[in-house]
N, C-alpha and C. Protein backbone atom coordinates (compact mmCIF):
# COMPACT_ATOMS: atom_id res chain seq x y z
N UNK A 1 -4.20 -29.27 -3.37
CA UNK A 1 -4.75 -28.50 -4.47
C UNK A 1 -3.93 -27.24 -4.72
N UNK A 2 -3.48 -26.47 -3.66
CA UNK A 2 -2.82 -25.25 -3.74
C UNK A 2 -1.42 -25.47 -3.31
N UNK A 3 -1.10 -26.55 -2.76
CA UNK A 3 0.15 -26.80 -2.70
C UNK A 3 0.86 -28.03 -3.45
N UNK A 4 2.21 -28.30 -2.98
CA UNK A 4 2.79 -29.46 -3.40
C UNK A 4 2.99 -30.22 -2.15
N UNK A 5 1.92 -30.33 -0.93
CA UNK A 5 1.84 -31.10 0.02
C UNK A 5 1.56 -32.56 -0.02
N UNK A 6 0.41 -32.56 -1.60
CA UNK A 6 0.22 -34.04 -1.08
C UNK A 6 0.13 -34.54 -2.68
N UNK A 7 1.71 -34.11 -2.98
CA UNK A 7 2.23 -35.41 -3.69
C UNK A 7 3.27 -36.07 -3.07
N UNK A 8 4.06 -37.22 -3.60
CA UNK A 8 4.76 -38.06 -3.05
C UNK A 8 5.93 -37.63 -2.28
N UNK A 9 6.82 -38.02 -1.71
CA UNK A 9 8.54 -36.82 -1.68
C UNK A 9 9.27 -37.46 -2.96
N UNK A 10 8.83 -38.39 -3.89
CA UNK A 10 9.72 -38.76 -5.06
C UNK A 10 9.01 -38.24 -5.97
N UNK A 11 7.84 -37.70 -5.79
CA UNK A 11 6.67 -37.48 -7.06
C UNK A 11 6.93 -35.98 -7.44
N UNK A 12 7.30 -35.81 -8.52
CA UNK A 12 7.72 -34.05 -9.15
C UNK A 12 7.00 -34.17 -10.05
N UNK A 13 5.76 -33.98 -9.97
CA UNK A 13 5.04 -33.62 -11.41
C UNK A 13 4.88 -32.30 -11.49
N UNK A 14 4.98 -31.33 -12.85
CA UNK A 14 4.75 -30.07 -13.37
C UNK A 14 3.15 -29.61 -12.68
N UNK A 15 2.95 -28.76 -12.57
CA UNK A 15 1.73 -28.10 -12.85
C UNK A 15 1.11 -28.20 -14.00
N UNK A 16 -0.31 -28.35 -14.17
CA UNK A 16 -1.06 -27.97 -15.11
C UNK A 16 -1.08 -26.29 -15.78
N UNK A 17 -1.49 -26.41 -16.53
CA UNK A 17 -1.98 -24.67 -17.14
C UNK A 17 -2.99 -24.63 -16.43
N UNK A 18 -4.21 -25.60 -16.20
CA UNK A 18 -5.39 -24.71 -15.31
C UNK A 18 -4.80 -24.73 -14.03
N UNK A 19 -3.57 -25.38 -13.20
CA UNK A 19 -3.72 -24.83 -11.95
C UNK A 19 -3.17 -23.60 -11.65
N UNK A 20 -2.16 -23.49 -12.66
CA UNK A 20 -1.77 -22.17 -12.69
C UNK A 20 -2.50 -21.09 -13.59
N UNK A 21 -3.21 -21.40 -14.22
CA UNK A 21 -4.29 -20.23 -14.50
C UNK A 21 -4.77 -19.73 -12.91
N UNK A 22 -6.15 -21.02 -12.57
CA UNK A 22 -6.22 -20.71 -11.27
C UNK A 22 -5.33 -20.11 -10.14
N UNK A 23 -4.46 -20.31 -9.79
CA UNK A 23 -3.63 -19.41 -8.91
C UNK A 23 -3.38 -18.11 -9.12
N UNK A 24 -3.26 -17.64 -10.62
CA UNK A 24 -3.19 -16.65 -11.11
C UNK A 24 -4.68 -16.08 -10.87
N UNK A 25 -5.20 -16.85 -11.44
CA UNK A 25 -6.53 -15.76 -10.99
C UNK A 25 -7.24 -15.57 -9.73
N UNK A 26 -6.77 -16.61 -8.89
CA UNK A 26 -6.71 -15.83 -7.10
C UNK A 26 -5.87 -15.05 -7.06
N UNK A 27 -4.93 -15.07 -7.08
CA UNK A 27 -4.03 -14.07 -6.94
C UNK A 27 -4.48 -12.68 -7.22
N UNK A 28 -4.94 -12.77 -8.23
CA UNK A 28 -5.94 -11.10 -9.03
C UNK A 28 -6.36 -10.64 -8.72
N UNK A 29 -7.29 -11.53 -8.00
CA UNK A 29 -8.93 -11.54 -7.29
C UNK A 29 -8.56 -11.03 -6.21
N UNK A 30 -7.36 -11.45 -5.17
CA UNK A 30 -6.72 -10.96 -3.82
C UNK A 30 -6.55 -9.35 -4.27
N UNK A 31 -5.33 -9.49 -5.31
CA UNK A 31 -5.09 -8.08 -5.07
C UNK A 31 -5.57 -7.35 -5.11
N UNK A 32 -7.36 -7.18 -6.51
CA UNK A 32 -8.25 -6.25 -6.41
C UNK A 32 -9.04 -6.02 -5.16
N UNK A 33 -9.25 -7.42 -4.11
CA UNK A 33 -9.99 -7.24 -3.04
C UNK A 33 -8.84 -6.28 -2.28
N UNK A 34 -7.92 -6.32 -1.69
CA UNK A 34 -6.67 -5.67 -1.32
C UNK A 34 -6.72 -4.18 -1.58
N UNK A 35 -6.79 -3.96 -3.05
CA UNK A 35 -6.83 -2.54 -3.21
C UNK A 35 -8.15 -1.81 -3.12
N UNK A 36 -9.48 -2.38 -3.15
CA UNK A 36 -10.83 -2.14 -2.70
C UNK A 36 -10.81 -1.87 -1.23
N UNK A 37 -10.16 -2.79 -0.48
CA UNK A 37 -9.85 -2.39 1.10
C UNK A 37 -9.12 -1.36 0.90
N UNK A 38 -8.16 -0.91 0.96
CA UNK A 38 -7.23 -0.04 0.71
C UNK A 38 -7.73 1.07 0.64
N UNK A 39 -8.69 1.59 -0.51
CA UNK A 39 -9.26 2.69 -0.89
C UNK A 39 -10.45 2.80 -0.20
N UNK A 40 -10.99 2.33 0.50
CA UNK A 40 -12.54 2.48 1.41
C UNK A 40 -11.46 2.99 2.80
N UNK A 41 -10.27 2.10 3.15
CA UNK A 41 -9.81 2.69 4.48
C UNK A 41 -9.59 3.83 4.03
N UNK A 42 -8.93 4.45 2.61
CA UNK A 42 -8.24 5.79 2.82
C UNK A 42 -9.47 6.81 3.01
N UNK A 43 -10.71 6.28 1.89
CA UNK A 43 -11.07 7.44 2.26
C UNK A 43 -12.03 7.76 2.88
N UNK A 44 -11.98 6.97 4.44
CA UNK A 44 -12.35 7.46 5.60
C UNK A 44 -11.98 8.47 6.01
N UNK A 45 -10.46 8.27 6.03
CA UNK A 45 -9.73 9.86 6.61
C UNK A 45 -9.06 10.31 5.62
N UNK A 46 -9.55 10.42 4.62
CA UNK A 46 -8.25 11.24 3.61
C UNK A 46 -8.39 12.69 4.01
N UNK A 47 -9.37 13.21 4.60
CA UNK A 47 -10.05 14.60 5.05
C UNK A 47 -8.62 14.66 6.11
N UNK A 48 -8.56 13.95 7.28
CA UNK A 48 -7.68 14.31 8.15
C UNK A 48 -6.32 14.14 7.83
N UNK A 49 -5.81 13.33 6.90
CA UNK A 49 -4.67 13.52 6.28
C UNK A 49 -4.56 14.59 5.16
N UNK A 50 -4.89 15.08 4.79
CA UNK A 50 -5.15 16.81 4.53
C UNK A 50 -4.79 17.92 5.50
N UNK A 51 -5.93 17.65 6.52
CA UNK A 51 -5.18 18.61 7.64
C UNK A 51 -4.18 18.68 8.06
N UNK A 52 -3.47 17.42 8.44
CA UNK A 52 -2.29 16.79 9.07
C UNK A 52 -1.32 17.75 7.94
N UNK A 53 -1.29 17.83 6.21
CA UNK A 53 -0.71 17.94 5.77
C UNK A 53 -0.35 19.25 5.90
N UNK A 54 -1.57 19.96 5.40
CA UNK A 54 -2.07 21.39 5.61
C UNK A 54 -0.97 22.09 7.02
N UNK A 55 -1.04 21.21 8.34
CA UNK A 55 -0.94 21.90 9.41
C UNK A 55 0.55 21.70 9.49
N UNK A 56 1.33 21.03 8.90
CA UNK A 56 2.46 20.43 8.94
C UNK A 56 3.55 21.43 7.78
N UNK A 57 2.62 21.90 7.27
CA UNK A 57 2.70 23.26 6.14
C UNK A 57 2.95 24.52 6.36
N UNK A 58 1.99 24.62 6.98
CA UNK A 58 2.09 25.61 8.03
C UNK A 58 2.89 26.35 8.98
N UNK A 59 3.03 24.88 10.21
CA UNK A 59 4.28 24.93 11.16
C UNK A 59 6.11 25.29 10.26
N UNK A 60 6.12 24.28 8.93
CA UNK A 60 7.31 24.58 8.24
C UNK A 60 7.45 25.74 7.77
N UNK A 61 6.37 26.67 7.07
CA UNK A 61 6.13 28.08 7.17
C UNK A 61 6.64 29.05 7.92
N UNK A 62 6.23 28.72 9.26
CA UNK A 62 6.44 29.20 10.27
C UNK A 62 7.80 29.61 10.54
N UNK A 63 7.89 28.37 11.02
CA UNK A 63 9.31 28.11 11.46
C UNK A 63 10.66 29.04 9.99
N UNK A 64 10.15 28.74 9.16
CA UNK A 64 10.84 29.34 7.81
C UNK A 64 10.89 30.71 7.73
N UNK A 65 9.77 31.68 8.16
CA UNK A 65 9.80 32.78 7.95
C UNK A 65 10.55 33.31 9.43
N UNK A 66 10.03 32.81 10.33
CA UNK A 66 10.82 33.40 11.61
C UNK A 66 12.61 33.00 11.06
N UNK A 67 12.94 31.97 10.95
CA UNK A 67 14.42 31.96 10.43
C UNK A 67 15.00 32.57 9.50
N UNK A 68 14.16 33.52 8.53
CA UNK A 68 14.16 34.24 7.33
C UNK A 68 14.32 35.83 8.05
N UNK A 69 13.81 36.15 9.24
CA UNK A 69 13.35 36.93 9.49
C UNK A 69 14.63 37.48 10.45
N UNK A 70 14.97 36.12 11.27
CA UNK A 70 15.96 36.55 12.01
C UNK A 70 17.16 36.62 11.78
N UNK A 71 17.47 35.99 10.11
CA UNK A 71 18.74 36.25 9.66
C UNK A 71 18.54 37.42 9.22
N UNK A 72 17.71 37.80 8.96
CA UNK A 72 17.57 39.57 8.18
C UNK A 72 17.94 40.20 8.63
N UNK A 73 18.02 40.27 10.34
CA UNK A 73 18.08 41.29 11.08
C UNK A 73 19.53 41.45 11.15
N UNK A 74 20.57 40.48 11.14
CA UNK A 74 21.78 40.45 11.42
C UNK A 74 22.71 41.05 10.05
């Protein structure tokens, strides 16, 4: 049904339009389920990927002004 397993090895028949409608519209159906997963995992932690970002902001800050600071001096 979803493959070309069980026609002949001499048998090449085309696809229909409905099987390829159908495939197409699993296919759809996958990717919206896909991106529904997707967006329930993110925003479990989108809070802590914030912080992560936030703190990662920070440290580059850091690190930036002390190197800002110590070329000044020279």
């Amino acid at each position: 049904m979803f493959g070309h397993g069980d026609n002949e090895p001499g048998d090449e028949r085309p696809e229909t339009i409905m099987q390829r409608f159908f495939r197409g519209c699993l296919l759809a159906l996958a990717g919206v389920i896909a991106l529904w997963l997707a967006l329930h995992l993110l925003a479990q932690f989108w809070g802590w990927l914030l912080l992560a970002a936030a703190l990662a902001g920070l440290i580059w800050a850091a690190v930036w002004f002390i190197r800002w600071q110590r070329d000044r001096r020279w």
